[in-house]
Protein backbone atom coordinates (compact mmCIF):
# COMPACT_ATOMS: atom_id res chain seq x y z
CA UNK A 1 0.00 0.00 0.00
CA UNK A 2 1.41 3.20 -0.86
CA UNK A 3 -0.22 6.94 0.50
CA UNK A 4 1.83 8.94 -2.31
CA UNK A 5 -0.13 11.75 -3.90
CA UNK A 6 -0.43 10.67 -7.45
CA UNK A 7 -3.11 12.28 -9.66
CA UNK A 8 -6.06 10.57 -10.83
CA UNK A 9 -7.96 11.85 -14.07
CA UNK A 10 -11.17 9.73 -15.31
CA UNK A 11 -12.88 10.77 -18.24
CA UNK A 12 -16.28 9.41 -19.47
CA UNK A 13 -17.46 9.68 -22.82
CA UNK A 14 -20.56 8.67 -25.02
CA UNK A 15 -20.01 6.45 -28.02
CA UNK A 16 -21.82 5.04 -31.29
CA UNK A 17 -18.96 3.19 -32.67
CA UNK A 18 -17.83 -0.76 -31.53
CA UNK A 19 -15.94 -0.62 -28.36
CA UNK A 20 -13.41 -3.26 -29.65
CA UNK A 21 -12.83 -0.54 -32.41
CA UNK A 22 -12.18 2.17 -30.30
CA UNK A 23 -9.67 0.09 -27.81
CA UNK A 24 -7.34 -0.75 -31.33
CA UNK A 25 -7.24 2.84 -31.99
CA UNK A 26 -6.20 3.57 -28.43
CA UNK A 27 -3.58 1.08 -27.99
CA UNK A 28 -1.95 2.02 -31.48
CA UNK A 29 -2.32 5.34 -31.16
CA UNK A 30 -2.52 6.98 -27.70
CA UNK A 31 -1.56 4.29 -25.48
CA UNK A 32 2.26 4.68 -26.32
CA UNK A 33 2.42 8.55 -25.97
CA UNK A 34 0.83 7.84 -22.40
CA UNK A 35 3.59 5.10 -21.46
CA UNK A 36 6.08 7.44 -22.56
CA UNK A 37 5.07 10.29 -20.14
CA UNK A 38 7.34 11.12 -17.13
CA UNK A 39 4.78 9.51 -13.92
CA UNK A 40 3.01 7.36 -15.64
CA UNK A 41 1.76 4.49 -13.53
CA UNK A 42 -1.20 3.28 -15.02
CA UNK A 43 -4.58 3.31 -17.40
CA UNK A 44 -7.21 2.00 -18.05
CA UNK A 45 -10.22 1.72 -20.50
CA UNK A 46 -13.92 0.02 -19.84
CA UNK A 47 -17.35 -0.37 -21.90
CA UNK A 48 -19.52 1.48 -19.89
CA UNK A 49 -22.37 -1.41 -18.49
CA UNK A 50 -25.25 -1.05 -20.35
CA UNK A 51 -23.31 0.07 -23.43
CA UNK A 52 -23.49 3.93 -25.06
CA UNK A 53 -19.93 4.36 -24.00
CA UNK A 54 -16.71 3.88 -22.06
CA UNK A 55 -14.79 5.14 -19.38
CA UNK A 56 -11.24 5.67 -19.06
CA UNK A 57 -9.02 6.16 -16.07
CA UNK A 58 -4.86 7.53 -16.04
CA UNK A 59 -2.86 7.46 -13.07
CA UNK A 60 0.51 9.93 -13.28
CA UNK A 61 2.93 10.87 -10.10
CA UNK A 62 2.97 14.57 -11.10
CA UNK A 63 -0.35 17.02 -11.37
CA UNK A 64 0.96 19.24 -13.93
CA UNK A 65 2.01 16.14 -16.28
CA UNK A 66 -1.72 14.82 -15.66
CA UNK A 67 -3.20 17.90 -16.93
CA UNK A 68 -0.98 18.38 -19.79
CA UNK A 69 -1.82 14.73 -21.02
CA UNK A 70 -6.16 15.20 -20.26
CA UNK A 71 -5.23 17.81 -23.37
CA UNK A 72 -3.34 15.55 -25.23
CA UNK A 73 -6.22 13.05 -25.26
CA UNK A 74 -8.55 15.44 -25.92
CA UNK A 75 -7.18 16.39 -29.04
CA UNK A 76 -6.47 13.20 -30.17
CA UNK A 77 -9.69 11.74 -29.22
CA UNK A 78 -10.95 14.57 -31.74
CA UNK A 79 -9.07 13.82 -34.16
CA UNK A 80 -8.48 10.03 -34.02
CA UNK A 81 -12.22 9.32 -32.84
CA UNK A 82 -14.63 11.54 -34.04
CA UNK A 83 -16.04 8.91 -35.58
CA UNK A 84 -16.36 6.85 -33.21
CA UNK A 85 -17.38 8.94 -29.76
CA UNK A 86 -20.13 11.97 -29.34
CA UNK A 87 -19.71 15.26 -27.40
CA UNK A 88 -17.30 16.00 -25.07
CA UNK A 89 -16.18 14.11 -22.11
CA UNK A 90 -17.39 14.21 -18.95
CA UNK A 91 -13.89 14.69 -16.91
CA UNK A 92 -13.27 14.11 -13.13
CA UNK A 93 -9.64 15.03 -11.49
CA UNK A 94 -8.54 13.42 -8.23
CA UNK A 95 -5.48 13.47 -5.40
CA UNK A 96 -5.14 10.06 -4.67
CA UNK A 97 -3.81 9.41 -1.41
CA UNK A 98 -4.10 5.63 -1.34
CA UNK A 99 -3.28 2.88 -3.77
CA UNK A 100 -2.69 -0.90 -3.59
CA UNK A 101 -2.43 -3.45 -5.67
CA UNK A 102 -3.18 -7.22 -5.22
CA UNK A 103 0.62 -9.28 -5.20
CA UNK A 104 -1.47 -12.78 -6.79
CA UNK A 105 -1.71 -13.14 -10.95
CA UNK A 106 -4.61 -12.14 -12.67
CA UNK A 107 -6.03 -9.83 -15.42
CA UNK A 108 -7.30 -6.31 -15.08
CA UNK A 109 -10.88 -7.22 -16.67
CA UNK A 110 -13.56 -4.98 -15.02
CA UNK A 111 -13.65 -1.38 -13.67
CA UNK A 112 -15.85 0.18 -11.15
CA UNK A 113 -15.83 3.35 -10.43
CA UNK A 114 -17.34 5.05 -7.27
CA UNK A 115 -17.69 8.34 -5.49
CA UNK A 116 -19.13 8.94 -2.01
CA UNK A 117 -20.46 13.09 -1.06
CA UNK A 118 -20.42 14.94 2.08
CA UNK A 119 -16.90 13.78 3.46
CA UNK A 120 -14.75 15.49 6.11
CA UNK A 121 -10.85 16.51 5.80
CA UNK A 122 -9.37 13.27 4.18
CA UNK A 123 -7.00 12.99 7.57
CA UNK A 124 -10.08 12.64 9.33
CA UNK A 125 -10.75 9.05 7.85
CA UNK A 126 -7.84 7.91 6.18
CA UNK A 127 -6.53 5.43 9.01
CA UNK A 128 -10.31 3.74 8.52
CA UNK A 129 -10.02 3.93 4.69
CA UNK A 130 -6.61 1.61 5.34
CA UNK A 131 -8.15 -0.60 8.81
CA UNK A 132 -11.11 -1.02 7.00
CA UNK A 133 -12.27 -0.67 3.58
CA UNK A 134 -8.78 -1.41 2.13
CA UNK A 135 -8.58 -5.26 3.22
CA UNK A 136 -12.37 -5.65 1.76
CA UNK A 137 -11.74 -4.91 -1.83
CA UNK A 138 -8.26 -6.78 -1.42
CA UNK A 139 -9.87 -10.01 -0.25
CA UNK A 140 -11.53 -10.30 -2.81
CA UNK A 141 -10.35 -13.45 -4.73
CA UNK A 142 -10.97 -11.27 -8.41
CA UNK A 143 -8.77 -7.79 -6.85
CA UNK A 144 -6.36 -6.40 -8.61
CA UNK A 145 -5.85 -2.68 -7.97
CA UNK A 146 -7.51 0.23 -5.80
CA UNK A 147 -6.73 3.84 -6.16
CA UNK A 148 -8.59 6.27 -3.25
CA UNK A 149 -8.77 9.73 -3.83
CA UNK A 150 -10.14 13.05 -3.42
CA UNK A 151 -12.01 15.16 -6.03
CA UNK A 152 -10.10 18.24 -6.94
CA UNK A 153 -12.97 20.52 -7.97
CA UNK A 154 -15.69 19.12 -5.50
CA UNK A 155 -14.51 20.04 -1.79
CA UNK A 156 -15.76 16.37 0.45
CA UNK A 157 -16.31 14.23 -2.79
CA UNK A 158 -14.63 11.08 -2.47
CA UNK A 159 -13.74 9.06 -5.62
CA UNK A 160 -12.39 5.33 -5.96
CA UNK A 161 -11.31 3.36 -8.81
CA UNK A 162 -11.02 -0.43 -8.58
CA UNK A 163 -10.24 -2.87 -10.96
CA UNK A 164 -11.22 -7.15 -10.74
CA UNK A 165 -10.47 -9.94 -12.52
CA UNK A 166 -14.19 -9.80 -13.11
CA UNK A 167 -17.93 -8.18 -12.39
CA UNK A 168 -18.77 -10.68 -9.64
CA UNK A 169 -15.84 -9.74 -7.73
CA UNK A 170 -16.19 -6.10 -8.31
CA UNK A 171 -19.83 -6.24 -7.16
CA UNK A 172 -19.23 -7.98 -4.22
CA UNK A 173 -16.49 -5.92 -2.98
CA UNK A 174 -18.76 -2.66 -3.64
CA UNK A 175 -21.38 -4.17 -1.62
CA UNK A 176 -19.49 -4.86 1.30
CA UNK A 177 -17.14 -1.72 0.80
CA UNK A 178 -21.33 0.25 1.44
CA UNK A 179 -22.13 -1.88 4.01
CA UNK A 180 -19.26 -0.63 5.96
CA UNK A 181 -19.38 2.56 5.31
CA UNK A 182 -22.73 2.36 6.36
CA UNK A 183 -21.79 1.74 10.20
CA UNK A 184 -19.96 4.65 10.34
CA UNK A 185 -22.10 7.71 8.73
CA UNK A 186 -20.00 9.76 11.39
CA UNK A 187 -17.42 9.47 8.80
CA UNK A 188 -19.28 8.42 5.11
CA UNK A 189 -22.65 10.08 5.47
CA UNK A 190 -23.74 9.52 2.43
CA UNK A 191 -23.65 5.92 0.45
CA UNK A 192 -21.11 5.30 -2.24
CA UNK A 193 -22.47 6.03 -6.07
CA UNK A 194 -21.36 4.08 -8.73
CA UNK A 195 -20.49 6.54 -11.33
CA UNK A 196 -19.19 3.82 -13.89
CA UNK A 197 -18.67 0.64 -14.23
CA UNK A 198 -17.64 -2.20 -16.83
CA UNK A 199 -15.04 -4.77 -18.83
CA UNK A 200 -11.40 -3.51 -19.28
CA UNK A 201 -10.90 -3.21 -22.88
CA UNK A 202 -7.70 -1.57 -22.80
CA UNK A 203 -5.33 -2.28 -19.39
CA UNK A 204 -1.14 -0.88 -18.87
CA UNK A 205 0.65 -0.49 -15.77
CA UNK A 206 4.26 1.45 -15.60
């Protein structure tokens, strides 16, 4: 588990075009530019559940490198995937100040993405985001990788992404993840949304 503050950018946009389509586009195209970024640690692509679009998520050490590349994708996704996508992204920047990833073998096959309103200073329930929730996404027999993090723009919006081996396991973990959360609404009170979900259709880690 590390607490470093890496940046989290997730970006959600609505598509027409084939999902496999649009992941050989991205790892031709922009996946390389991304890998070759100073701070890059990881990304990842889903089919939204429910289909009409996907949902990506980049990891990078440094803010201002984060930034620089959410423009870099938006121009190419204008220019490489017009076709394909419709409108503008919707795009959601986070501090992360957890992440952990699972030591066992597996592939990064389903994202879930979550967000959880009316928080207190992040200091406040950190050590219960580690002692608690932590160990109950990383049971899971399917986990792979968690990153926990704060909204930049929205002032007590929690965000989490979390990426299984598959939807079972990602389901699960989000139910129990709620359910514990729930005994504390000292500290969450408000559930956890699900802003996204789905399959991995494009997966790297640095």
């Amino acid at each position: 588990m590390s607490d470093a503050l890496w940046t989290l950018t997730i970006r959600r946009f609505s598509s027409t075009g084939a999902p496999e389509e649009i992941a050989q586009r991205i790892r031709k195209g922009l996946l390389p530019t991304l890998r070759q970024e100073s701070g890059f640690r990881a990304y990842y692509v889903a089919r939204v559940d429910g289909g009409g679009g996907i949902v990506s998520a980049t990891i990078f050490e440094d803010e201002a490198v984060s930034d620089r590349v959410t423009e870099h994708v938006l121009a190419w996704t204008e220019a490489e995937l017009a076709d394909l996508v419709t409108g503008a992204p919707v795009i959601t920047r986070a501090t992360l100040h957890l992440h952990f990833d699972a030591e066992r073998p597996g592939l990064d096959s389903y994202m879930l993405v979550r967000a959880t309103e009316g928080l207190g200073p992040a200091n406040g329930n950190l050590p219960v985001v580690q002692e608690r929730l932590v160990p109950i996404s990383a049971e899971q027999p399917g986990f792979r990788h968690l990153y926990i993090g704060r909204d930049r723009d929205q002032a007590g919006r929690g965000l989490a992404v979390s990426i299984f081996t598959n939807r079972s396991t990602a389901t699960a973990a989000h139910a129990q993840v709620a359910a514990a959360m729930a005994q504390r609404r000292d500290l969450w009170p408000q559930s956890p949304q699900v802003l996204a979900a789905g399959e991995v259709i494009v997966a790297a880690t640095a």
